[in-house]
C-alpha atoms as a PDB file:
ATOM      1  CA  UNK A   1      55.674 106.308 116.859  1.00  0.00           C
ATOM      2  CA  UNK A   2      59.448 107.418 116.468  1.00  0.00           C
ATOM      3  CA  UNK A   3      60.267 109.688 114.022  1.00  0.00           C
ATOM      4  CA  UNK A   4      62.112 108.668 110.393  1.00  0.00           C
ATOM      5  CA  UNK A   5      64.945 111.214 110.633  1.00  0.00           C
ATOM      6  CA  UNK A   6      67.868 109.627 112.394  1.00  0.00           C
ATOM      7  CA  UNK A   7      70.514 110.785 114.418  1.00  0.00           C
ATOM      8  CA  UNK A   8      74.281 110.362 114.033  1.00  0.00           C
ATOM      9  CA  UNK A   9      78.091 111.032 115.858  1.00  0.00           C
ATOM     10  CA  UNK A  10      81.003 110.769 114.489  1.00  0.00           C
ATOM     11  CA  UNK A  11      84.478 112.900 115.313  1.00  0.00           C
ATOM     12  CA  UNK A  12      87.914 113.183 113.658  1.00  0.00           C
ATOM     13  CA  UNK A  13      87.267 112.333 110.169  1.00  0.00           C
ATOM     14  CA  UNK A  14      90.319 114.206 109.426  1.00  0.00           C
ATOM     15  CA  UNK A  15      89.077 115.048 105.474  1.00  0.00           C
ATOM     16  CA  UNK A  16      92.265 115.724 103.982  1.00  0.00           C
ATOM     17  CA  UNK A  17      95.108 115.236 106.449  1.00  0.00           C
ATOM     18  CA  UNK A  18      98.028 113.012 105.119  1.00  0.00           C
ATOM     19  CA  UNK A  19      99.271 112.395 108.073  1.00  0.00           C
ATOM     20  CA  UNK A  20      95.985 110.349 109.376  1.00  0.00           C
ATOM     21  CA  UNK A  21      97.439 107.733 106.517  1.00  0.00           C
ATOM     22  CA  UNK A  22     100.177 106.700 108.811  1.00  0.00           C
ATOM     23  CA  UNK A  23      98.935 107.354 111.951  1.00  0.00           C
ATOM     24  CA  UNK A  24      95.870 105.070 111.267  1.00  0.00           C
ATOM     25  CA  UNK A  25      96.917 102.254 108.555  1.00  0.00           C
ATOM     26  CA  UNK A  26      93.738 100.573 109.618  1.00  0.00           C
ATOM     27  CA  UNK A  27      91.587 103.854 108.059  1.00  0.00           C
ATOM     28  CA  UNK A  28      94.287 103.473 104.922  1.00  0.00           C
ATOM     29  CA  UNK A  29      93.399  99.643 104.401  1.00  0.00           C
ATOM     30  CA  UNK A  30      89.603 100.532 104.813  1.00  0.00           C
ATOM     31  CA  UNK A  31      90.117 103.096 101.827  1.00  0.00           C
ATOM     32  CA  UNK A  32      91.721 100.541  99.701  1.00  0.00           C
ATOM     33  CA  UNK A  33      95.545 102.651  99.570  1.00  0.00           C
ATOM     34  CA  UNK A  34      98.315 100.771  99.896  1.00  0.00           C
ATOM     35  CA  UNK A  35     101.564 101.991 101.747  1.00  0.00           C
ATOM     36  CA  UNK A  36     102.950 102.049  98.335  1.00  0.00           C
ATOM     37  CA  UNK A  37     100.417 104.258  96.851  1.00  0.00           C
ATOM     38  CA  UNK A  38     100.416 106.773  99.797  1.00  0.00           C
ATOM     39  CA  UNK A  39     104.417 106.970  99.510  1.00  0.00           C
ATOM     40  CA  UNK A  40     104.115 107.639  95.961  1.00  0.00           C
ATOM     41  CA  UNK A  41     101.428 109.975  95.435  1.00  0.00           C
ATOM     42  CA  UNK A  42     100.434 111.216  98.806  1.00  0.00           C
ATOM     43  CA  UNK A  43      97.934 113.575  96.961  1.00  0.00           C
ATOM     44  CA  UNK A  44      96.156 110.911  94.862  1.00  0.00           C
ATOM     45  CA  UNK A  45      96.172 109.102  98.383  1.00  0.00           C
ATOM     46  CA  UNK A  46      94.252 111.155 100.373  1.00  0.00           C
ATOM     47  CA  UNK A  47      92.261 112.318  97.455  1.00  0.00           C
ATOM     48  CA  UNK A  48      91.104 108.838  97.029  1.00  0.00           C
ATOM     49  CA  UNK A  49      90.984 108.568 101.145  1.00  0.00           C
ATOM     50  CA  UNK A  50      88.103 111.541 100.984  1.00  0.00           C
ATOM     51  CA  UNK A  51      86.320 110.400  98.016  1.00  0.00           C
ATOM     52  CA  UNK A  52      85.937 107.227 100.507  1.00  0.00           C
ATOM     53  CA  UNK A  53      84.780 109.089 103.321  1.00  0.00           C
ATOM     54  CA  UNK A  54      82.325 111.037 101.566  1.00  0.00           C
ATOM     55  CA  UNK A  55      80.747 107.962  99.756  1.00  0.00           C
ATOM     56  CA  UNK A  56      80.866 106.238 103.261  1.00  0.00           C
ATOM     57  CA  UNK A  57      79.069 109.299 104.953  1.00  0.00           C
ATOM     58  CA  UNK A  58      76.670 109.622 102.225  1.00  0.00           C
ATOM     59  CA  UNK A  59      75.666 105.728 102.487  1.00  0.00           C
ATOM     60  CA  UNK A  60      74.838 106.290 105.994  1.00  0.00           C
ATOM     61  CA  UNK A  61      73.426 109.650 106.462  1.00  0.00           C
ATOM     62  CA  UNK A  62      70.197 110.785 104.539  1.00  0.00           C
ATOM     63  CA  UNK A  63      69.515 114.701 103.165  1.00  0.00           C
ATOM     64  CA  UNK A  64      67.202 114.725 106.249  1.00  0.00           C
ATOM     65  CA  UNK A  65      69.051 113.155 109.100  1.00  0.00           C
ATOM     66  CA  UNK A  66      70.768 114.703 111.975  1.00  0.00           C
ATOM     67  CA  UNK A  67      74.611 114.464 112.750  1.00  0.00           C
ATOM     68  CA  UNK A  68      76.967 115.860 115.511  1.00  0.00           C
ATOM     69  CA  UNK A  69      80.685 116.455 114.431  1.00  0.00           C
ATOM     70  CA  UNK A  70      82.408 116.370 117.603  1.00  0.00           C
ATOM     71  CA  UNK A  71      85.983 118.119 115.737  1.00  0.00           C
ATOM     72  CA  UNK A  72      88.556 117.515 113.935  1.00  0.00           C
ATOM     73  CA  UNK A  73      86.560 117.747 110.373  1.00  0.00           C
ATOM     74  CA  UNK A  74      88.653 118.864 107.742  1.00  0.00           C
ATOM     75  CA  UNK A  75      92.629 120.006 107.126  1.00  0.00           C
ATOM     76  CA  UNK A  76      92.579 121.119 104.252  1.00  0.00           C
ATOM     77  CA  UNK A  77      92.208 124.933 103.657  1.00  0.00           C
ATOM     78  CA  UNK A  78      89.074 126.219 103.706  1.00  0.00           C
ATOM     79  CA  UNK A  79      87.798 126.183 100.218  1.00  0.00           C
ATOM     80  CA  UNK A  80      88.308 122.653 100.261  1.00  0.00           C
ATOM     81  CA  UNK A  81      86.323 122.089 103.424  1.00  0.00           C
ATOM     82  CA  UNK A  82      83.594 124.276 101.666  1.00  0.00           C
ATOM     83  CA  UNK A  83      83.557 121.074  98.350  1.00  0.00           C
ATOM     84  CA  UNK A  84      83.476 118.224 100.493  1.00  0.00           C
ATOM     85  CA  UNK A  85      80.471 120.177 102.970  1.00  0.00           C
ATOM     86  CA  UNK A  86      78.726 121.038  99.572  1.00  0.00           C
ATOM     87  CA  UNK A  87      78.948 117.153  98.781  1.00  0.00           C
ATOM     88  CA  UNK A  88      77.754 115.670 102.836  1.00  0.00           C
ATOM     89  CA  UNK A  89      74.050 114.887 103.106  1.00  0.00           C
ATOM     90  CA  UNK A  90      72.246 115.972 106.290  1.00  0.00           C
ATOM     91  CA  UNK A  91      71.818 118.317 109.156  1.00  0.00           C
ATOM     92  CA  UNK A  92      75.308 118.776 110.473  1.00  0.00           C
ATOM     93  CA  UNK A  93      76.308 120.638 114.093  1.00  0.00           C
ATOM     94  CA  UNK A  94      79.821 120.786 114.640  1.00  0.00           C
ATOM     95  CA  UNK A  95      81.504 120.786 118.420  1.00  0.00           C
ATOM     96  CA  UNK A  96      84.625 122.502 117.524  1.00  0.00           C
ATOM     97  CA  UNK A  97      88.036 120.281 118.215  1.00  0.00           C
ATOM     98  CA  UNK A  98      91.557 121.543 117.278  1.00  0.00           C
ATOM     99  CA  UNK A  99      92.213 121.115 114.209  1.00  0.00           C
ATOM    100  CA  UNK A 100      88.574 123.253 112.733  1.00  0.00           C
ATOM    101  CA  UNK A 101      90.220 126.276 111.566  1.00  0.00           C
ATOM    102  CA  UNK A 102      89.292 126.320 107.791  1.00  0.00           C
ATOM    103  CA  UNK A 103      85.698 125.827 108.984  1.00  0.00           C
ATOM    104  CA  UNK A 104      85.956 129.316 110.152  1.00  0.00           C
ATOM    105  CA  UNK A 105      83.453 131.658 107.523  1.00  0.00           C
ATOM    106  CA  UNK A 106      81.661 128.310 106.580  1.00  0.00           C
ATOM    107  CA  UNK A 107      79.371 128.383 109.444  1.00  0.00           C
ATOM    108  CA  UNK A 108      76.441 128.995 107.264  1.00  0.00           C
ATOM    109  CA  UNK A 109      77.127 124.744 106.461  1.00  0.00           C
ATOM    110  CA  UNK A 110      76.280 124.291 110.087  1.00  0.00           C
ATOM    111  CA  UNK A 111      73.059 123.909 111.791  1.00  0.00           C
ATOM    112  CA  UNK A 112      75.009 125.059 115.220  1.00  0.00           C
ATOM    113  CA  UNK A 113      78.831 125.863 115.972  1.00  0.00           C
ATOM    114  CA  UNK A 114      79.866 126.123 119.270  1.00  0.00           C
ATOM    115  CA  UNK A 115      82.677 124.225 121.923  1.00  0.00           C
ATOM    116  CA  UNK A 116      79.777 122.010 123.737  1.00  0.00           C
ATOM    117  CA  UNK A 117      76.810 120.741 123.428  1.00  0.00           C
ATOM    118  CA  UNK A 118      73.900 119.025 125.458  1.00  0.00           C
ATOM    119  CA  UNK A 119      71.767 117.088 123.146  1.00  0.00           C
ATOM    120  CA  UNK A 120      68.790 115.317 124.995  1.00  0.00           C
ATOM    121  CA  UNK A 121      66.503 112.394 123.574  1.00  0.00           C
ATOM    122  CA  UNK A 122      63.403 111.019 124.226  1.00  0.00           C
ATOM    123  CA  UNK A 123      60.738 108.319 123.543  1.00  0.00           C
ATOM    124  CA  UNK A 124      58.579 110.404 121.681  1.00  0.00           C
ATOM    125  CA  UNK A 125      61.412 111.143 119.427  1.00  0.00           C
ATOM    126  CA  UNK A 126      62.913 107.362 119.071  1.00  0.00           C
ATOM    127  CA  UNK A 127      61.130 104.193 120.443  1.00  0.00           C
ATOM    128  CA  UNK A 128      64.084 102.631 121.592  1.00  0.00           C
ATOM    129  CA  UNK A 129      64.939 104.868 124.345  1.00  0.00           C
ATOM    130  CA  UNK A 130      63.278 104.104 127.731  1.00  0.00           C
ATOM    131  CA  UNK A 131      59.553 105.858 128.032  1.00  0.00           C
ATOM    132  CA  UNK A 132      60.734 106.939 131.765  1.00  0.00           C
ATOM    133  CA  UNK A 133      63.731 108.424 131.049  1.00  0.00           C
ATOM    134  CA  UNK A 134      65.283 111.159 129.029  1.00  0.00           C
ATOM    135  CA  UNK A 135      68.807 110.201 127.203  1.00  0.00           C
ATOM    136  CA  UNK A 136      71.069 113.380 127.890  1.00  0.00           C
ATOM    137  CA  UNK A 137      74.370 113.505 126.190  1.00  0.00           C
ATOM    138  CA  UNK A 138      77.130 116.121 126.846  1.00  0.00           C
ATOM    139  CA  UNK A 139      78.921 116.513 123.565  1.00  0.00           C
ATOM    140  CA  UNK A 140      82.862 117.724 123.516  1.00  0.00           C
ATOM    141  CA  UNK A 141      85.630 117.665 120.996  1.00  0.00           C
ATOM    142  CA  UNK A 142      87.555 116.674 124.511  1.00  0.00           C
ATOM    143  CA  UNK A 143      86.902 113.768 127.235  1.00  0.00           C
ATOM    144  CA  UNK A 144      85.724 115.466 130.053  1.00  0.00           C
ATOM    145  CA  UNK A 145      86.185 114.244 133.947  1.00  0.00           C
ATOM    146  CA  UNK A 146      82.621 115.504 134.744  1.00  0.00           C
ATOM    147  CA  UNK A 147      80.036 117.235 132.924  1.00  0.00           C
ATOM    148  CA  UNK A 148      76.934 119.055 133.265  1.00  0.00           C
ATOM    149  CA  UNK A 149      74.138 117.169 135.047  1.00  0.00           C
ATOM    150  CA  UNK A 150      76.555 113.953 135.134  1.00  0.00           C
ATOM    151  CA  UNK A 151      74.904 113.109 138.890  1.00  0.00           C
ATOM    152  CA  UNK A 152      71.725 113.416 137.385  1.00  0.00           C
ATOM    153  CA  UNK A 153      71.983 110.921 134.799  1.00  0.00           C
ATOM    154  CA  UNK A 154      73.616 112.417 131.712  1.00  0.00           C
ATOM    155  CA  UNK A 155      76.162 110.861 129.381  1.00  0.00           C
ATOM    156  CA  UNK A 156      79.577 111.855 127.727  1.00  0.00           C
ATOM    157  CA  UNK A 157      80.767 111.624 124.313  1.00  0.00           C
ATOM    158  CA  UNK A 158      83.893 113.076 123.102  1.00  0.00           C
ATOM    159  CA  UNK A 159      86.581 112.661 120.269  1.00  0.00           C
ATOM    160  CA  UNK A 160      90.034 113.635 120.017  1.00  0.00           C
ATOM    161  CA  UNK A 161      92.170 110.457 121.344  1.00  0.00           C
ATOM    162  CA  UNK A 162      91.479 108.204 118.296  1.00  0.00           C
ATOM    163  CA  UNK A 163      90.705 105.429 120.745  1.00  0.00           C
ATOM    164  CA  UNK A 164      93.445 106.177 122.714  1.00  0.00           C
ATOM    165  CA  UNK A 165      91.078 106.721 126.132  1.00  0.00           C
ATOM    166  CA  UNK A 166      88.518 103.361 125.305  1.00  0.00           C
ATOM    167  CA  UNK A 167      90.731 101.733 128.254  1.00  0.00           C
ATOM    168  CA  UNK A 168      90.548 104.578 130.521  1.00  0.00           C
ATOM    169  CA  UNK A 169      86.636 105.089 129.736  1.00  0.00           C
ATOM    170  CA  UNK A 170      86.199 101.131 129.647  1.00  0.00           C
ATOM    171  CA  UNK A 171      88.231 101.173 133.405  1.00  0.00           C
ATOM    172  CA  UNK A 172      86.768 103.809 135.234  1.00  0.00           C
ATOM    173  CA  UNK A 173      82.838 102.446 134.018  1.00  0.00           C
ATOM    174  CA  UNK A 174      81.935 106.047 133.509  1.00  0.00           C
ATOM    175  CA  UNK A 175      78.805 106.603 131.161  1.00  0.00           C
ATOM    176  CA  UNK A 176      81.585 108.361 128.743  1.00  0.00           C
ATOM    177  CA  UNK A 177      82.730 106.939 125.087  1.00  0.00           C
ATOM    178  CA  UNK A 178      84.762 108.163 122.461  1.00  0.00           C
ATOM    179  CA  UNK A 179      82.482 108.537 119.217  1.00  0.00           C
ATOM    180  CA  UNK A 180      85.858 109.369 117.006  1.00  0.00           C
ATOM    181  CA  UNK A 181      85.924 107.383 113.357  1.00  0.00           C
ATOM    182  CA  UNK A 182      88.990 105.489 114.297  1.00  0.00           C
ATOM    183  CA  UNK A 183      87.741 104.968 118.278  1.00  0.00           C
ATOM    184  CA  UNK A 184      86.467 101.410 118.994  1.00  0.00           C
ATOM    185  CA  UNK A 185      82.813 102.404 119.257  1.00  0.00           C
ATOM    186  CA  UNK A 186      83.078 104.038 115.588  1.00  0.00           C
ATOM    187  CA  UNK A 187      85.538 101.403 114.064  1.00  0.00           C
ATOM    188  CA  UNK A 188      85.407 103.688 111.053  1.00  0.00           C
ATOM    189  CA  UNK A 189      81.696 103.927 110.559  1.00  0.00           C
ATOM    190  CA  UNK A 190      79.564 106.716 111.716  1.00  0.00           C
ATOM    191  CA  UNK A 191      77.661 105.928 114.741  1.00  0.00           C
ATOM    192  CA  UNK A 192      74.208 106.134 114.624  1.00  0.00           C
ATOM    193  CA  UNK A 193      72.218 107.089 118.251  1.00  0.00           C
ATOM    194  CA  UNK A 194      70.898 103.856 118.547  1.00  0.00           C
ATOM    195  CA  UNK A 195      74.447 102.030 119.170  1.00  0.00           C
ATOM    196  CA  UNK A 196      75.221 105.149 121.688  1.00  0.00           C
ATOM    197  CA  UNK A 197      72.637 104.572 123.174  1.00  0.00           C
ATOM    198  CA  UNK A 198      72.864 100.717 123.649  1.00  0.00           C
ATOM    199  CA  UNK A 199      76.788 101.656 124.336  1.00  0.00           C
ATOM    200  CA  UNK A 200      75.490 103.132 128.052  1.00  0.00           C
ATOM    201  CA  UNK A 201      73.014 101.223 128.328  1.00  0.00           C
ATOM    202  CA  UNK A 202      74.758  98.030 128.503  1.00  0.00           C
ATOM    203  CA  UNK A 203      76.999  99.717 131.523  1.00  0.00           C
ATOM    204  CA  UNK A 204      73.824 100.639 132.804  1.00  0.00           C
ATOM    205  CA  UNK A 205      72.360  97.658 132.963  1.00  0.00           C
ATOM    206  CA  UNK A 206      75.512  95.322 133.653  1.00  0.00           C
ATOM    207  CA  UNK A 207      75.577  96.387 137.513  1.00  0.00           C
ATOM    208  CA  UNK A 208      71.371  95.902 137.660  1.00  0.00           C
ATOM    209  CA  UNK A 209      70.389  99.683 137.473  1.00  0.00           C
ATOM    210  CA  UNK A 210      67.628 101.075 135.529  1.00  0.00           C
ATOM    211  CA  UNK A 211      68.204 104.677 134.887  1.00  0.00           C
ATOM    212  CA  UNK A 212      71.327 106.421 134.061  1.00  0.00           C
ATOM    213  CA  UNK A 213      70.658 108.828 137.019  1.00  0.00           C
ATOM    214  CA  UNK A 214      70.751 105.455 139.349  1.00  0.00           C
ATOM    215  CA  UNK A 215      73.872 104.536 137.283  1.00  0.00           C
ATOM    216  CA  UNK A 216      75.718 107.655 138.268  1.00  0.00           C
ATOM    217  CA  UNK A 217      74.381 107.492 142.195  1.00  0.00           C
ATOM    218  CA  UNK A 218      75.871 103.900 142.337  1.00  0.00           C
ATOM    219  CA  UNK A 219      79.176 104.936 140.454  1.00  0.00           C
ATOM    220  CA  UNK A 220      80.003 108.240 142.209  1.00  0.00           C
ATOM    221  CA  UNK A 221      79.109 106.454 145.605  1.00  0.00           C
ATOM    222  CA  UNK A 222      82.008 103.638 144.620  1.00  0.00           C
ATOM    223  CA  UNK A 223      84.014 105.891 143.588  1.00  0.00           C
ATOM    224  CA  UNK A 224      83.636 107.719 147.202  1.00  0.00           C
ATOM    225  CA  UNK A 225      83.883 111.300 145.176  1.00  0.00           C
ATOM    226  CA  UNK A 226      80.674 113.378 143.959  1.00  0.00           C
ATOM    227  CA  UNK A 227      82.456 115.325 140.373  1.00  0.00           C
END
């Protein structure tokens, strides 16, 4: 029987950064700011922008759940990165991305810090990964163009392009996805592992293979190049 305590990704949250208002109007809309209110009070704005995020976070993450922060968390200084991680329910790693400089000294928030991570999954852990396989999943703040154990069978989730590599991902059919908030995956929800895992599964499965290590033979062979 799987266990209760669920797993989650998410990347780019960008807690406090002003500029994410403009950049993503989509993420603004979601919050329920209008332009108007963001070009008069830009602090009210992305006060009211956080407040959102952390009730959002909070709806989806239990005290006892797992979650991978692949960068990007906070820009605000540090002391208020230290209220809104005093507020955020679960186990939290963080994969370190550009912009995680006022997490420096709050590492004691953090179940792990460090630039990448494997994470690996099983059936004894959730029943709704394949009994014959093990679900491996590099983990970088950046899209990488190969990773450890990719010709074995392992996956690739990064952050950092806000969406801005789905196509590339989506075109080359590599078992790689952006897991960032405003990303297509995410569409500004947290992702739990299940929907990851169906994510590279369904490229899996749409070319008739049955492991990811099969997945990766057959892709690396089209693409005549062994990374």
């Amino acid at each position: 029987m799987g266990t209760t305590i669920k797993t989650f990704f998410t990347s780019d949250l960008h807690f406090s950064h002003i500029s994410i208002l403009y950049f993503h109007p989509e993420r603004r809309e979601a919050a329920g700011i209008s332009l108007e209110e963001l070009q008069d009070d830009k602090k009210a704005a992305i006060e009211k922008h956080d407040e959102w995020l952390i009730n959002k976070w909070n709806d989806t993450v239990k005290k006892r759940d797992n979650i991978y922060i692949l960068g990007d968390f906070c820009l605000g200084n540090k002391a208020r990165t230290e209220e809104i991680l005093k507020q955020l329910h679960g186990t939290k790693y963080l994969i370190r991305g550009n912009h995680d400089k006022s997490c420096n000294g709050l590492e004691n928030y953090f179940e792990w810090v460090g630039d990448i991570k494997e994470v690996k999954f099983t059936n004894n852990q959730y029943d709704f990964i394949d009994p014959n396989e093990t679900f491996a999943v590099e983990l970088c703040h950046y899209p990488l163009l190969t990773w450890n154990r990719r010709p074995h069978g392992s996956c690739m989730s990064h952050g950092h392009a806000h969406g801005n590599c789905d196509s590339i991902n989506d075109l080359t059919k590599e078992l790689r996805v952006d897991v960032g908030f405003d990303a297509k995956l995410g569409n500004l929800e947290i992702i739990p592992l299940e929907t990851l895992y169906k994510h590279f599964t369904d490229i899996r499965d749409s070319v008739g293979c049955k492991t990811f290590q099969e997945y990766n033979e057959y892709l690396m062979a089209e693409q005549k190049v062994r990374l």
